[in-house]
N, C-alpha and C. Protein backbone atom coordinates (compact mmCIF):
# COMPACT_ATOMS: atom_id res chain seq x y z
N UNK A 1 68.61 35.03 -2.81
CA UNK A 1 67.38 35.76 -2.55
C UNK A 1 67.71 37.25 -2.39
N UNK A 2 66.96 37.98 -2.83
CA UNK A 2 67.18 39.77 -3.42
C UNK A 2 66.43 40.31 -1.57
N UNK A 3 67.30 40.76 -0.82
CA UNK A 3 67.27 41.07 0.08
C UNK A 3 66.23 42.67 -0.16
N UNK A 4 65.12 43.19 1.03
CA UNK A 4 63.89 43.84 0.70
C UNK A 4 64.22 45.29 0.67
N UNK A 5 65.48 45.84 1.15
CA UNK A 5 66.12 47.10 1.60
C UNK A 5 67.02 47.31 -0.15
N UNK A 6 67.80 46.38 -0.77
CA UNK A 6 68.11 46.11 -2.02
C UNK A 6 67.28 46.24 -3.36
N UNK A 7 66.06 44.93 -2.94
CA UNK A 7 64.68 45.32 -4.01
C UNK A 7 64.34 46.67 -4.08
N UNK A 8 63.98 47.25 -3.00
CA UNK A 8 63.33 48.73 -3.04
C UNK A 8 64.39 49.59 -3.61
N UNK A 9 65.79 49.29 -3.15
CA UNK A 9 66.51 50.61 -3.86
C UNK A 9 66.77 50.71 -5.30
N UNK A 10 66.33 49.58 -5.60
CA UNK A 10 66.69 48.96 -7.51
C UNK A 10 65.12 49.79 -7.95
N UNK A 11 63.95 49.28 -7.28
CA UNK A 11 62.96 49.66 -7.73
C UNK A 11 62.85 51.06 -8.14
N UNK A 12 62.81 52.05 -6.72
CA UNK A 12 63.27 53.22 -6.73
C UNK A 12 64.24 54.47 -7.84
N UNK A 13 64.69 53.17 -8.58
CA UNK A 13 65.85 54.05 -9.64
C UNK A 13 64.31 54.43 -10.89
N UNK A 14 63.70 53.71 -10.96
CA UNK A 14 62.73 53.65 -12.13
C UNK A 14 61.49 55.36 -11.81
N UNK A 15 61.72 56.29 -12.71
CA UNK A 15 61.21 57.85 -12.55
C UNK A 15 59.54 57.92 -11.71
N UNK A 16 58.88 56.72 -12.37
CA UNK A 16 57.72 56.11 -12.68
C UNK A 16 56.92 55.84 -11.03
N UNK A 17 58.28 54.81 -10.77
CA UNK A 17 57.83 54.31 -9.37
C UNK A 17 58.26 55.50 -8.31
N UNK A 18 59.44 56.01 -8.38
CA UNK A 18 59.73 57.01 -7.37
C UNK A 18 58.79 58.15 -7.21
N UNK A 19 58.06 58.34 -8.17
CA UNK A 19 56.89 59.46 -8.11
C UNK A 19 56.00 58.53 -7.44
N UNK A 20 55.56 57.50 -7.26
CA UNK A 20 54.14 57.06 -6.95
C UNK A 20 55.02 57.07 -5.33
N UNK A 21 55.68 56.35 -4.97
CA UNK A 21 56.64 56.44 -3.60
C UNK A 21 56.81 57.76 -2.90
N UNK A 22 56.89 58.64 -3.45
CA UNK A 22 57.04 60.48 -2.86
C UNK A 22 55.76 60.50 -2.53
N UNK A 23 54.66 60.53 -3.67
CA UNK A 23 53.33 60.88 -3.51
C UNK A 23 52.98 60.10 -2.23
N UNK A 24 53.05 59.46 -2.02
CA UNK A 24 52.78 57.91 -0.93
C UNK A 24 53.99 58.19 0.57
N UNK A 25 54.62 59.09 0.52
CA UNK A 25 55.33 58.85 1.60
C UNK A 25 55.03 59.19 2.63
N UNK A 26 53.82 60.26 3.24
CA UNK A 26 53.82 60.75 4.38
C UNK A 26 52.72 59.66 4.96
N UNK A 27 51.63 58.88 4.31
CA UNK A 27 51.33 57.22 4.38
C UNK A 27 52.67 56.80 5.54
N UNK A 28 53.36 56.26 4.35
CA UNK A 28 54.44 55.25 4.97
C UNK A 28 55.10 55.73 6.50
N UNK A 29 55.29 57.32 6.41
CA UNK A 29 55.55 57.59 7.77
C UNK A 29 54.75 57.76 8.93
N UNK A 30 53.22 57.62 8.47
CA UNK A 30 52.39 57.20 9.67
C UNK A 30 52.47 56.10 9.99
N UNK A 31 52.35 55.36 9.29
CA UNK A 31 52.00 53.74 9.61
C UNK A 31 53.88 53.52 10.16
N UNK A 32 55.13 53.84 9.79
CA UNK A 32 55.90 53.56 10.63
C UNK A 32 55.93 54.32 12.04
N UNK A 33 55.40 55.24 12.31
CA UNK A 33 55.18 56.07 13.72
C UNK A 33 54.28 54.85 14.39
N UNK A 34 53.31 54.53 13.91
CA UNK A 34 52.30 53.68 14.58
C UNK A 34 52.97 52.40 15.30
N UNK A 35 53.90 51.85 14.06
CA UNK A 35 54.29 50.96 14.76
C UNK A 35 55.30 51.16 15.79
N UNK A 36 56.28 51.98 15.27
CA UNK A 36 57.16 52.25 16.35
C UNK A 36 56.59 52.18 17.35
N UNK A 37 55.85 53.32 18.00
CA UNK A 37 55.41 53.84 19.04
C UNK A 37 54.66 52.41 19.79
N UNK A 38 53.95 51.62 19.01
CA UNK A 38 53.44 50.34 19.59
C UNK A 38 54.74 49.34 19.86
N UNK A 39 55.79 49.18 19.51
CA UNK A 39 56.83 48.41 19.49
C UNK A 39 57.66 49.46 21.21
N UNK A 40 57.80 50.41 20.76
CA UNK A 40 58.04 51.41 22.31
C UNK A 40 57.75 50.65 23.27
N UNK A 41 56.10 51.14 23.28
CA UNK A 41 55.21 50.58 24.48
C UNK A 41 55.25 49.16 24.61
N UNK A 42 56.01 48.28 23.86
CA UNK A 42 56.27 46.82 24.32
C UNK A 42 54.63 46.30 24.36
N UNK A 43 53.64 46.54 23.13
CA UNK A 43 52.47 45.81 23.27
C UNK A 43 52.13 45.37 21.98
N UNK A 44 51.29 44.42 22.01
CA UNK A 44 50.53 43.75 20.57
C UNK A 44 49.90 44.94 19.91
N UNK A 45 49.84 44.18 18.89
CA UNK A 45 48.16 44.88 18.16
C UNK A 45 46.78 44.87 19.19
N UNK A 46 46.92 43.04 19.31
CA UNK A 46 45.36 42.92 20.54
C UNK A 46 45.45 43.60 21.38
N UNK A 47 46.24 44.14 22.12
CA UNK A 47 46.46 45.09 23.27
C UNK A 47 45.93 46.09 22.79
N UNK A 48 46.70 46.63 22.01
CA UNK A 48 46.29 47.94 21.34
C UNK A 48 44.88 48.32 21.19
N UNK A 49 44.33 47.63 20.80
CA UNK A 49 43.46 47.12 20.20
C UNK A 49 42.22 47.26 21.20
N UNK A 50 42.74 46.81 22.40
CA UNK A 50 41.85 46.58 23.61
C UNK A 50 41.91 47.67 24.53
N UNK A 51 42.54 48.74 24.11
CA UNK A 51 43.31 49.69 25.04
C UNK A 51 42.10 50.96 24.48
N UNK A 52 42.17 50.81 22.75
CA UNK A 52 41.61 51.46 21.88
C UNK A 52 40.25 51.41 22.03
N UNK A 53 39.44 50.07 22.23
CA UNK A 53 38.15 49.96 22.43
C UNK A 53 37.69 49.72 21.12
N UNK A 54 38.48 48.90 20.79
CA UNK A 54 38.42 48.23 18.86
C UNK A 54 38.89 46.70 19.01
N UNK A 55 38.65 46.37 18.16
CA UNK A 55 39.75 44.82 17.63
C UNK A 55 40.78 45.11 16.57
N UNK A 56 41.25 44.33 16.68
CA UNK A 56 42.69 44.02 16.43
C UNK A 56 43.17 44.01 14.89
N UNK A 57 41.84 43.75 13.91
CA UNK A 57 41.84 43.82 12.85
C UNK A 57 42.00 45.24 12.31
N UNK A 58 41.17 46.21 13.16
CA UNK A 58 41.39 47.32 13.05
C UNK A 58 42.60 47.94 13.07
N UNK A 59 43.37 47.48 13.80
CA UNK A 59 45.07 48.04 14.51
C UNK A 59 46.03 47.88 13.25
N UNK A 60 45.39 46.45 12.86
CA UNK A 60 46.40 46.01 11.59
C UNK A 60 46.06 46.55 10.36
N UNK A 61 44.56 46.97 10.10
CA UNK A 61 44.33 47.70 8.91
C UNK A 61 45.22 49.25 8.90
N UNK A 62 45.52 49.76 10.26
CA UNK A 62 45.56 51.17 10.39
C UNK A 62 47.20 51.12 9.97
N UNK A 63 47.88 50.11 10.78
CA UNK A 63 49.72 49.56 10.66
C UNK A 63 49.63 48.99 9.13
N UNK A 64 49.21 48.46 8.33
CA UNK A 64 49.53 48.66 6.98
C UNK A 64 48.88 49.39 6.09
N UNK A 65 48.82 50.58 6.59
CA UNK A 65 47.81 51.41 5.41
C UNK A 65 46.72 51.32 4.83
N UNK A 66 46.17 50.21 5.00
CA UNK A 66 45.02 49.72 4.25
C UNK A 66 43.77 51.02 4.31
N UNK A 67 44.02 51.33 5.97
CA UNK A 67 43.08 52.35 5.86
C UNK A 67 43.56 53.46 6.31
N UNK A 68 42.86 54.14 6.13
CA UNK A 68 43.23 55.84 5.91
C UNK A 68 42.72 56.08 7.48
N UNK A 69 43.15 56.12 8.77
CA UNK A 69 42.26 56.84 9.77
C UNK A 69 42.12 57.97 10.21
N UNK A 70 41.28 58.20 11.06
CA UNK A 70 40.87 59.63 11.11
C UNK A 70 41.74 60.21 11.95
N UNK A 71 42.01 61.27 12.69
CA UNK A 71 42.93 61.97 13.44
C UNK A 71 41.89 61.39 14.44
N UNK A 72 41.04 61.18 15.21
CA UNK A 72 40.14 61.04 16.21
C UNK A 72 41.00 59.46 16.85
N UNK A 73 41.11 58.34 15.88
CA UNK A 73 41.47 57.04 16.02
C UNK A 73 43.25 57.25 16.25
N UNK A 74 43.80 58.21 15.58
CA UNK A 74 45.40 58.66 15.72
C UNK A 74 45.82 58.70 16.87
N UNK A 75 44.66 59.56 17.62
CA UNK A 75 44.92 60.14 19.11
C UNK A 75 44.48 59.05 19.83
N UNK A 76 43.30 58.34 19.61
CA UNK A 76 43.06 56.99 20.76
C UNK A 76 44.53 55.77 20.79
N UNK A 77 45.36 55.26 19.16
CA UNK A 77 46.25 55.13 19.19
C UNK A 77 47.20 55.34 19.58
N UNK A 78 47.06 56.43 19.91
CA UNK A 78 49.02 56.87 20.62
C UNK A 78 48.62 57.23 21.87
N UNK A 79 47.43 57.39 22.36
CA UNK A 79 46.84 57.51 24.06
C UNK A 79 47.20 55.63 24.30
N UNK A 80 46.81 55.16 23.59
CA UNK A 80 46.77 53.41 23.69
C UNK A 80 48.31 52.89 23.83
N UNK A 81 49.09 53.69 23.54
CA UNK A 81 50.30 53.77 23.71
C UNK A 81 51.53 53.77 24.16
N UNK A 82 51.19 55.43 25.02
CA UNK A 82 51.51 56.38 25.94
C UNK A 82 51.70 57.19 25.53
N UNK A 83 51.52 57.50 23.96
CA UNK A 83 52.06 58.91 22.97
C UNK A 83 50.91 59.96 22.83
N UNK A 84 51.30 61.07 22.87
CA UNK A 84 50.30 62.11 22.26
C UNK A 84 50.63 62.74 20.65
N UNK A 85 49.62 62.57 20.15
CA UNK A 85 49.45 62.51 18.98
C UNK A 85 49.46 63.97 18.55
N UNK A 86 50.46 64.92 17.50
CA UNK A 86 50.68 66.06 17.26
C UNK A 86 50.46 66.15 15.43
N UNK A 87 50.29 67.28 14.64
CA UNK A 87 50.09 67.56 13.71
C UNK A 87 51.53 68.79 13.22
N UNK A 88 52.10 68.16 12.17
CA UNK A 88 52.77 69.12 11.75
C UNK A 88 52.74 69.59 10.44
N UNK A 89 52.61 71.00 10.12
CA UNK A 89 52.76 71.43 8.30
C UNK A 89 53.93 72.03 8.36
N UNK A 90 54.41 71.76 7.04
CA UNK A 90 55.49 72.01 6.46
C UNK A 90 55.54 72.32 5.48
N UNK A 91 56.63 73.56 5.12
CA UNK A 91 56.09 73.96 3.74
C UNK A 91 56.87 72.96 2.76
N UNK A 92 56.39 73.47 1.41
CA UNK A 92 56.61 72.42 0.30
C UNK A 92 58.03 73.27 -0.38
């Protein structure tokens, strides 16, 4: 079985996919902040969730990207947490 850290780096060689992956990466580093920071705080999604003044479906749409959230839901997230939620630009 093709181990998932392996798949991705094979994938990655292809010009095609590594552009759609760059374009897509600052995605991937929210949704890993999210979780981290929930894995930190030693709590569920439902917690989260309940902390947030949402359900849980919501928590999990936001932890796999599915949806795009607003900076408003960012900050109830990482208050739900214990994190405060910051904005950084960087140049290109």
């Amino acid at each position: 079985m093709t181990k998932l850290k392996t798949l991705k780096r094979e994938l990655l060689k292809d010009p095609e996919v590594r552009a759609e992956f760059d374009v897509r990466a600052p995605e991937y580093e929210l949704v890993s902040a999210l979780i981290a920071a929930r894995k930190k705080a030693n709590l569920t999604q439902a917690e989260v969730a309940e902390k947030m003044g949402t359900k849980q479906a919501a928590v999990a749409r936001m932890e796999s990207g599915r949806q795009k959230p607003s900076y408003k839901s960012i900050e109830r997230y990482a208050e739900a947490t214990g994190h405060r939620a910051t904005v950084t630009l960087v140049p290109e």
